[in-house]
Structures are given as structure tokens and as C-alpha cells.
C-alpha atoms as a PDB file:
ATOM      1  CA  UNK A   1      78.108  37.533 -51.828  1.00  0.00           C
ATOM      2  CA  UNK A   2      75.747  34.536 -50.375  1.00  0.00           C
ATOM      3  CA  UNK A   3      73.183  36.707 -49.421  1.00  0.00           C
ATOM      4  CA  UNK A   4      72.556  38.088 -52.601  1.00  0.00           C
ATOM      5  CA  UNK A   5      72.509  34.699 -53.959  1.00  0.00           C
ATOM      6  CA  UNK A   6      70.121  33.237 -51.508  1.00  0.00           C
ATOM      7  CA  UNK A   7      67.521  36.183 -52.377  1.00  0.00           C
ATOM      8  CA  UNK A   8      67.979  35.996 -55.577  1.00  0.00           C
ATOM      9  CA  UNK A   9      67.287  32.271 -54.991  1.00  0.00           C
ATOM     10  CA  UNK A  10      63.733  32.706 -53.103  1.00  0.00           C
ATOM     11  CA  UNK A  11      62.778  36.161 -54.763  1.00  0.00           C
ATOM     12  CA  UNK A  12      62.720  37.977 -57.903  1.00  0.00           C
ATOM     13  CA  UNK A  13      61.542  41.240 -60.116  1.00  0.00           C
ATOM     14  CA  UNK A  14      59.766  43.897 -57.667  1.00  0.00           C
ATOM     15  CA  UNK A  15      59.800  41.564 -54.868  1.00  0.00           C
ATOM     16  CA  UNK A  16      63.014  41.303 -55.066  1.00  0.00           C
ATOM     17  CA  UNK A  17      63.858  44.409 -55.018  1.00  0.00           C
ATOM     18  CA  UNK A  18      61.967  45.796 -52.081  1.00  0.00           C
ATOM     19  CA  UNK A  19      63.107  43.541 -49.465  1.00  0.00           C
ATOM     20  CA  UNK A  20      66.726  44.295 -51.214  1.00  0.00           C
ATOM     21  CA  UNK A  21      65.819  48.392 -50.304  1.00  0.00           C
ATOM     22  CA  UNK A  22      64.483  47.548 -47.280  1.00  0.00           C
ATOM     23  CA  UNK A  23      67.381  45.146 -45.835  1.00  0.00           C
ATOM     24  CA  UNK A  24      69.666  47.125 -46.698  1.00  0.00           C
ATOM     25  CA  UNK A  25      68.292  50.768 -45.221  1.00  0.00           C
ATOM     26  CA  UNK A  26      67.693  48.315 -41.958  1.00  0.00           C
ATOM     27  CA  UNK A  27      71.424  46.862 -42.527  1.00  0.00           C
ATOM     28  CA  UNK A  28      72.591  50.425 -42.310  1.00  0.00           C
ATOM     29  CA  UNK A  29      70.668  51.650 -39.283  1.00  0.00           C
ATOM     30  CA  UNK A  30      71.905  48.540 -37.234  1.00  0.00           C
ATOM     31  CA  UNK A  31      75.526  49.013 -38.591  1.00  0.00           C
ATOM     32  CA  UNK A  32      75.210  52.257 -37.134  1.00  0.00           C
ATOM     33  CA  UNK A  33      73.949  50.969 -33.782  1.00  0.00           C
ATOM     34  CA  UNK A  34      76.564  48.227 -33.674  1.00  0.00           C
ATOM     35  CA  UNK A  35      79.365  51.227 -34.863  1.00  0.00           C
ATOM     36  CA  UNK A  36      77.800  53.292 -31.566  1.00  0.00           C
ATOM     37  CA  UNK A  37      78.181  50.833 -29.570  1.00  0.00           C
ATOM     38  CA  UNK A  38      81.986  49.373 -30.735  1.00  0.00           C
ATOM     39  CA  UNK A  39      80.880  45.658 -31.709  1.00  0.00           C
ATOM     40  CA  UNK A  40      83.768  43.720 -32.977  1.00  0.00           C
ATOM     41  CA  UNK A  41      83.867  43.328 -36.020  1.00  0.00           C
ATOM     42  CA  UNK A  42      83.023  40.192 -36.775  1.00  0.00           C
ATOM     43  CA  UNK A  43      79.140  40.643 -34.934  1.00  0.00           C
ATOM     44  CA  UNK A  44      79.165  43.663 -37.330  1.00  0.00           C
ATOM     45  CA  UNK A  45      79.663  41.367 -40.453  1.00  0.00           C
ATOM     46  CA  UNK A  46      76.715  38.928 -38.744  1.00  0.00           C
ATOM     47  CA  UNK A  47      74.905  42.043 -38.546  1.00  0.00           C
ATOM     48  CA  UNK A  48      74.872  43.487 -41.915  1.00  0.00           C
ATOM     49  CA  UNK A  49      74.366  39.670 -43.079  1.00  0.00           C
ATOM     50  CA  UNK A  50      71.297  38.806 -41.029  1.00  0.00           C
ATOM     51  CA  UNK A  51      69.406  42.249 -41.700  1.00  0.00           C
ATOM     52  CA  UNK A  52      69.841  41.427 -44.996  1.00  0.00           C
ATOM     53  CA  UNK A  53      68.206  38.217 -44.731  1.00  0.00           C
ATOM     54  CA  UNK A  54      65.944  38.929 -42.261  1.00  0.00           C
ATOM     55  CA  UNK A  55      62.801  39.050 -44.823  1.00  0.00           C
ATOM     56  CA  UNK A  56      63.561  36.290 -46.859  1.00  0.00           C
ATOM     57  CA  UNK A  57      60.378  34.745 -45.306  1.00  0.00           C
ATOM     58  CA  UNK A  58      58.046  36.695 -47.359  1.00  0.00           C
ATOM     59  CA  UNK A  59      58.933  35.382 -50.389  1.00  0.00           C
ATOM     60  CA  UNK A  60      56.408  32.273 -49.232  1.00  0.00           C
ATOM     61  CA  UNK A  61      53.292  34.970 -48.334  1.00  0.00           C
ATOM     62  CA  UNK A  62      50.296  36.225 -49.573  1.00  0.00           C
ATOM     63  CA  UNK A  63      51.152  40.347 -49.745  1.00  0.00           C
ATOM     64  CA  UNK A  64      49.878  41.371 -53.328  1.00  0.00           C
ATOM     65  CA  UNK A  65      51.281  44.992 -52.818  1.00  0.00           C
ATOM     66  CA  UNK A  66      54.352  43.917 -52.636  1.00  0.00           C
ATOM     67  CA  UNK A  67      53.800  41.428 -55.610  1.00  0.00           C
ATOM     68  CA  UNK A  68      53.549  38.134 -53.390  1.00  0.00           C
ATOM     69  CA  UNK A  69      51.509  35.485 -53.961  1.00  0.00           C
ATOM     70  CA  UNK A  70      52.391  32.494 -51.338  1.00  0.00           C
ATOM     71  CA  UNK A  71      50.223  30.501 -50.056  1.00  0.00           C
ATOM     72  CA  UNK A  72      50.813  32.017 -46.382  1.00  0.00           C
ATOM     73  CA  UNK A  73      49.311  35.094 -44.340  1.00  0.00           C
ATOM     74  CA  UNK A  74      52.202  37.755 -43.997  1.00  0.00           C
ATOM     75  CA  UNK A  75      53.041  37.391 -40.297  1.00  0.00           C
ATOM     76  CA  UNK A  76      54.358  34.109 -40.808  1.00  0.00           C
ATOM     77  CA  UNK A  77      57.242  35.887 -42.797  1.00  0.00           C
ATOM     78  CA  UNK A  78      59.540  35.255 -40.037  1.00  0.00           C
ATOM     79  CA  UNK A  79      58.826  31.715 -38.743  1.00  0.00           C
ATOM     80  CA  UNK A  80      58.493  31.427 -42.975  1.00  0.00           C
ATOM     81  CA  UNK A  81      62.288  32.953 -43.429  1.00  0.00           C
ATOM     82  CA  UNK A  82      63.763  30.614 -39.880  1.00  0.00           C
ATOM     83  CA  UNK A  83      62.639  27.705 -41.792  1.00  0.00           C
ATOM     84  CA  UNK A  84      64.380  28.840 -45.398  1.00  0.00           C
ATOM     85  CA  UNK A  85      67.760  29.969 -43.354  1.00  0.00           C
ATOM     86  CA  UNK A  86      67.994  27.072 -41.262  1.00  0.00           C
ATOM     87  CA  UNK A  87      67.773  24.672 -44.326  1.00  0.00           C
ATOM     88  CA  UNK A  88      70.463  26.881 -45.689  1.00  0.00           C
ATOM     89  CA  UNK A  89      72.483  25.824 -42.710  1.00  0.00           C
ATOM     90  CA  UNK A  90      72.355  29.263 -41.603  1.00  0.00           C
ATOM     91  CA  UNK A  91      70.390  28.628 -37.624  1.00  0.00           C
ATOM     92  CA  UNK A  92      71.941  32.055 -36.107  1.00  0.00           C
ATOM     93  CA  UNK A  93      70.523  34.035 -39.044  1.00  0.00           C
ATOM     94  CA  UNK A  94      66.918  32.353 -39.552  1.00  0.00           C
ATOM     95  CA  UNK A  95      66.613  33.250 -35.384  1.00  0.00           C
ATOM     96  CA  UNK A  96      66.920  36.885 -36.074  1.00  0.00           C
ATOM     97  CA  UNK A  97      64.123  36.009 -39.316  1.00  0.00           C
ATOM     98  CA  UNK A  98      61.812  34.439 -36.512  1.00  0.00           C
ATOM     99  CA  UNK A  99      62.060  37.016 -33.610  1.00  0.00           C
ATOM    100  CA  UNK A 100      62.027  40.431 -35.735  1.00  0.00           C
ATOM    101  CA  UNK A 101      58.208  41.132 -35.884  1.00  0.00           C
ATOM    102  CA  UNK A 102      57.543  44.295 -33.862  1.00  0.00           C
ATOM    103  CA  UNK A 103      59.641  44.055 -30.884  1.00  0.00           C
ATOM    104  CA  UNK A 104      59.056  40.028 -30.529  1.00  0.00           C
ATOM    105  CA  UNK A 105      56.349  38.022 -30.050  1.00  0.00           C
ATOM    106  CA  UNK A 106      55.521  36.430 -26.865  1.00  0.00           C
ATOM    107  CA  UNK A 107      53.649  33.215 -26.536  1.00  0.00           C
ATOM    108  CA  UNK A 108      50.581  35.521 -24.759  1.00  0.00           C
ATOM    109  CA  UNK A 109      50.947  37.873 -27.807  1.00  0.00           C
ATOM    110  CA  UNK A 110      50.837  34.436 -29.955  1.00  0.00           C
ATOM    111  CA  UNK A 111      47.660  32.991 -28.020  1.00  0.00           C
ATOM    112  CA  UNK A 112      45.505  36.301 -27.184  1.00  0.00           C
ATOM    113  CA  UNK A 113      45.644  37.298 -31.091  1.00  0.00           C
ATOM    114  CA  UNK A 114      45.029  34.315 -32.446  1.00  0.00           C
ATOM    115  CA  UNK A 115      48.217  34.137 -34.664  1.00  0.00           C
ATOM    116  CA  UNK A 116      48.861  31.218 -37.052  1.00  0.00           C
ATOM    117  CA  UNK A 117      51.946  31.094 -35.593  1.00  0.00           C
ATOM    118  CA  UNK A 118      53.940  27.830 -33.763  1.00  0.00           C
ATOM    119  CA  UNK A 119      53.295  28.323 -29.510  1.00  0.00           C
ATOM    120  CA  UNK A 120      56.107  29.962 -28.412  1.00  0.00           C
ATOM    121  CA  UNK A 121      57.781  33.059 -27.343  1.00  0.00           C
ATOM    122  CA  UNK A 122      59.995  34.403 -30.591  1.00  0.00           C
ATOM    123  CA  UNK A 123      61.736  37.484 -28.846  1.00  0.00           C
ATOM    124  CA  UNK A 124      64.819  38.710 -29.736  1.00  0.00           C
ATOM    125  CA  UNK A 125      67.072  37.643 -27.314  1.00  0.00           C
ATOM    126  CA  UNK A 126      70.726  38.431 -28.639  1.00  0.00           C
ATOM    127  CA  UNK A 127      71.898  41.809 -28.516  1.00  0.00           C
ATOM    128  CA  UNK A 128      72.854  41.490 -32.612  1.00  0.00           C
ATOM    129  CA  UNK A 129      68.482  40.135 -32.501  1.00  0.00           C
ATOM    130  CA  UNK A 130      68.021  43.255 -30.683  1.00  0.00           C
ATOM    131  CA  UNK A 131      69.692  45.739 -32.901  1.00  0.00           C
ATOM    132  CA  UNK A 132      67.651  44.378 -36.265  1.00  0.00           C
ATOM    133  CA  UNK A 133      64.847  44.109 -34.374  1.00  0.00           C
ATOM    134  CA  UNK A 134      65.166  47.784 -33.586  1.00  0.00           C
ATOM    135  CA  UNK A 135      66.289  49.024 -36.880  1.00  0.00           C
ATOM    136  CA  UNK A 136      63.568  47.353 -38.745  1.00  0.00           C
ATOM    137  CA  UNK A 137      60.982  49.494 -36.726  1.00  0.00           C
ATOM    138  CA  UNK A 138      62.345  52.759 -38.657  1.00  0.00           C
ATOM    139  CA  UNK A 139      61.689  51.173 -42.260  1.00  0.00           C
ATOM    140  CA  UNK A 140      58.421  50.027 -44.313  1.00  0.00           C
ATOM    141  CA  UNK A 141      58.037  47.491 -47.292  1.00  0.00           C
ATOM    142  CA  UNK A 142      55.760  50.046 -49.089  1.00  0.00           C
ATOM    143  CA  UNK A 143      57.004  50.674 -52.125  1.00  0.00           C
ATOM    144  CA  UNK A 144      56.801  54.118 -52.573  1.00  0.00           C
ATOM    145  CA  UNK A 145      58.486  54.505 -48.894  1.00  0.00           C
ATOM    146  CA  UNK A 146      61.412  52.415 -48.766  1.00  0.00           C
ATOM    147  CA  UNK A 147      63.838  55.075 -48.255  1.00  0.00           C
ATOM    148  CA  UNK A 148      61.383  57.128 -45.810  1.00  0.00           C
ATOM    149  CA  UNK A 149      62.882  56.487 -41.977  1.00  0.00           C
ATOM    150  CA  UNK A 150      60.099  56.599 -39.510  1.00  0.00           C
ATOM    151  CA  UNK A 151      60.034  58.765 -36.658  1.00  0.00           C
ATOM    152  CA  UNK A 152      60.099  57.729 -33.212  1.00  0.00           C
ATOM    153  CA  UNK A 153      56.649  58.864 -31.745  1.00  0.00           C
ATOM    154  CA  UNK A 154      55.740  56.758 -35.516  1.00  0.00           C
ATOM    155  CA  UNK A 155      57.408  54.018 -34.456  1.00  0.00           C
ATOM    156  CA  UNK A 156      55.693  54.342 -30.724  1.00  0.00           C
ATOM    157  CA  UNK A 157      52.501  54.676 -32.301  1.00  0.00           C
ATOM    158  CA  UNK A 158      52.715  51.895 -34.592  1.00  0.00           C
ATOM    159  CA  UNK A 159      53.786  49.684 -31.589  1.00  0.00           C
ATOM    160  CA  UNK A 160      51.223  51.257 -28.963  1.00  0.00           C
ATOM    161  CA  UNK A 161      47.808  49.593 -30.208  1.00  0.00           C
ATOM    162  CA  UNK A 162      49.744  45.812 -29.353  1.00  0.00           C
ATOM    163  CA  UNK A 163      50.262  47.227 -25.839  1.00  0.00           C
ATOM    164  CA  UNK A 164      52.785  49.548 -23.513  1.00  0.00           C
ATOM    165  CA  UNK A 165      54.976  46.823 -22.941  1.00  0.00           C
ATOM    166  CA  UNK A 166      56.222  47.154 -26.669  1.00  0.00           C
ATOM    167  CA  UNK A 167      56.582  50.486 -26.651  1.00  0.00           C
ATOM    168  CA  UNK A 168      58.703  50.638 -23.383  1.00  0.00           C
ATOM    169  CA  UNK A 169      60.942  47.668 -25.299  1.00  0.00           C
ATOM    170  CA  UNK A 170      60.926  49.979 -28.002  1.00  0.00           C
ATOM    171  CA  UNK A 171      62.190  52.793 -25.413  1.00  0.00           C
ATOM    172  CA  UNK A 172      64.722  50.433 -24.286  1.00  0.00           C
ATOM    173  CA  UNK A 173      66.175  50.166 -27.203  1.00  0.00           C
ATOM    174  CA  UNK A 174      66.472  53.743 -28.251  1.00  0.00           C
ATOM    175  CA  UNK A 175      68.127  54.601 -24.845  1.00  0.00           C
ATOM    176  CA  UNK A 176      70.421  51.709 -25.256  1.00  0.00           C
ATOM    177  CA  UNK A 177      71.358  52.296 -28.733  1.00  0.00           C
ATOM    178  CA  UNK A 178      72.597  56.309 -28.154  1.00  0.00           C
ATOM    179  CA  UNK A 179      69.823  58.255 -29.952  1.00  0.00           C
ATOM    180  CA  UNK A 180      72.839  60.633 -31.094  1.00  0.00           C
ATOM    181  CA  UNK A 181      74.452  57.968 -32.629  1.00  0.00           C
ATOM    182  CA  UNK A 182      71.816  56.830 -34.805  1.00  0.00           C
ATOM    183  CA  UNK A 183      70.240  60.325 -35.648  1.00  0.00           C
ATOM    184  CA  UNK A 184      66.933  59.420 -34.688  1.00  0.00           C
END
């Protein structure tokens, strides 16, 4: 499978490993979603692919925990991962990499916190975007809680301190993507 290969190809040992938990606990939450809401197939396949990729980014930061030593601060993980997929000749997947941080990043959100981050908005703007965007939310890189699904009022919390806006996205989202469906 090429995305195997292409972690394998950026990562290895523990690293390695985590974002291969993590992708794939967020693959399966936003199969799930895409199941609920009767995607074709095909968008499920792009799915499952692009969560799976979605962190290759951080194999390029600085995030000693999870046994990274790049030369870059952790939030550029997804402008970090674009760049990797789109030399892969991959362009739909590296624009779920750039747009999966919290619920997206708007320019204002770029400018007011000072990010090291290019001047733009990087939203998720597809509904497949969307769905990882969401799914990602539920799961951590922390070692010892890859498995461990957050809760919602978590996730809300998590999300509340970068304003309301996010968390009504985040509300969005969950309405949209049938609660029951998901088990959330």
C-alpha cells in the first residue's frame, strides 16, 4: 500500500508508529462518518488514504515526546506534510495535511497568534477535509493515549480557549455527521 510506503519513507521506530495508531483510529472514525453519511465509495478510499497521511508533516518538527527532532515548531506539521504530499504528486491529500489543525486556521487566527505559518486561510473546505478534520479532534499523539477517544465537551474544551467560533464549527460537524452514527 503507498501510504505505508510513504511513512515509512519520512518516519521510523516510535515515531513511526504513533502517527501509524493515530491515522488509523482517525481513518476509522471518518470511515464511519463517510459510512453514515453513504459516500461513494471511491471518496471513502480518499478518505481512509488521506487520514492516513494527514500527519506525515511531523516527521520535519521539533516534538521530543513523540521522538521528533526537526528543525520546525509542531504547528507547522500540516503546511510541513502539504509540502511532502504535493512533491509526492499527491495535491488533494497534502490539502487535507494543511487544513486539519483544530477546525482550520483562518488568516486572523494566523495573524492575531503570531503563527509561523504562510498568510492565509487553511480551512477545510471539502466535505472529505471536513470529516478528517473532525475525526482528528477525538484522537491525541500521546503515547500512552492513542487508543483513548476524546469526549465531546473534551473536544469543546480543547477548542474553546481559540474562541466560540471553533467550537460552534466543531458543533457543526457533530450535528452533520449523525452523533448516533459515530457513537460519540
Amino acid at each position: 500500500m503507498r501510504v505505508k510506503k510513504l511513512l515509512a519513507q519520512y518516519l521510523e521506530g516510535k515515531p513511526l508508529e504513533i502517527v501509524t495508531e493515530h491515522s488509523r483510529h482517525v481513518a476509522d472514525l471518518a470511515l464511519k462518518v463517510a459510512a453514515s453519511l453513504a459516500l461513494p465509495e471511491e471518496t471513502r478510499l480518499f478518505i481512509e488514504e488521506a487520514a492516513l497521511l494527514h500527519d506525515i508533516g511531523v516527521s520535519q518538527v521539533y516534538a521530543p515526546d513523540l521522538g521528533l527532532y526537526g528543525q520546525h515548531p509542531y504547528i507547522m506539521h500540516g503546511v510541513l506534510g502539504r509540502e511532502i504530499l504535493d512533491r509526492e504528486g499527491l495535491p488533494l491529500h497534502a490539502r487535507v495535511c494543511e487544513r486539519h489543525t483544530g477546525v482550520g486556521l483562518t488568516l486572523e487566527d494566523i495573524v492575531r497568534q503570531g503563527l509561523p505559518l504562510p498568510q492565509r486561510d487553511m480551512c477545510p473546505e471539502s466535505l472529505a477535509e471536513q470529516i478528517i478534520c473532525f475525526a482528528d479532534l477525538f484522537y491525541s499523539k500521546k503515547p500512552d493515549r492513542l487508543a483513548e477517544r476524546k469526549t465531546v465537551e473534551k473536544v469543546r474544551k480543547k477548542l474553546l480557549p481559540f474562541g466560540e467560533e471553533k467550537v460552534e464549527i466543531f458543533d457543526s460537524w457533530l450535528t452533520r455527521f449523525s452523533k448516533s452514527a459515530i457513537n460519540i
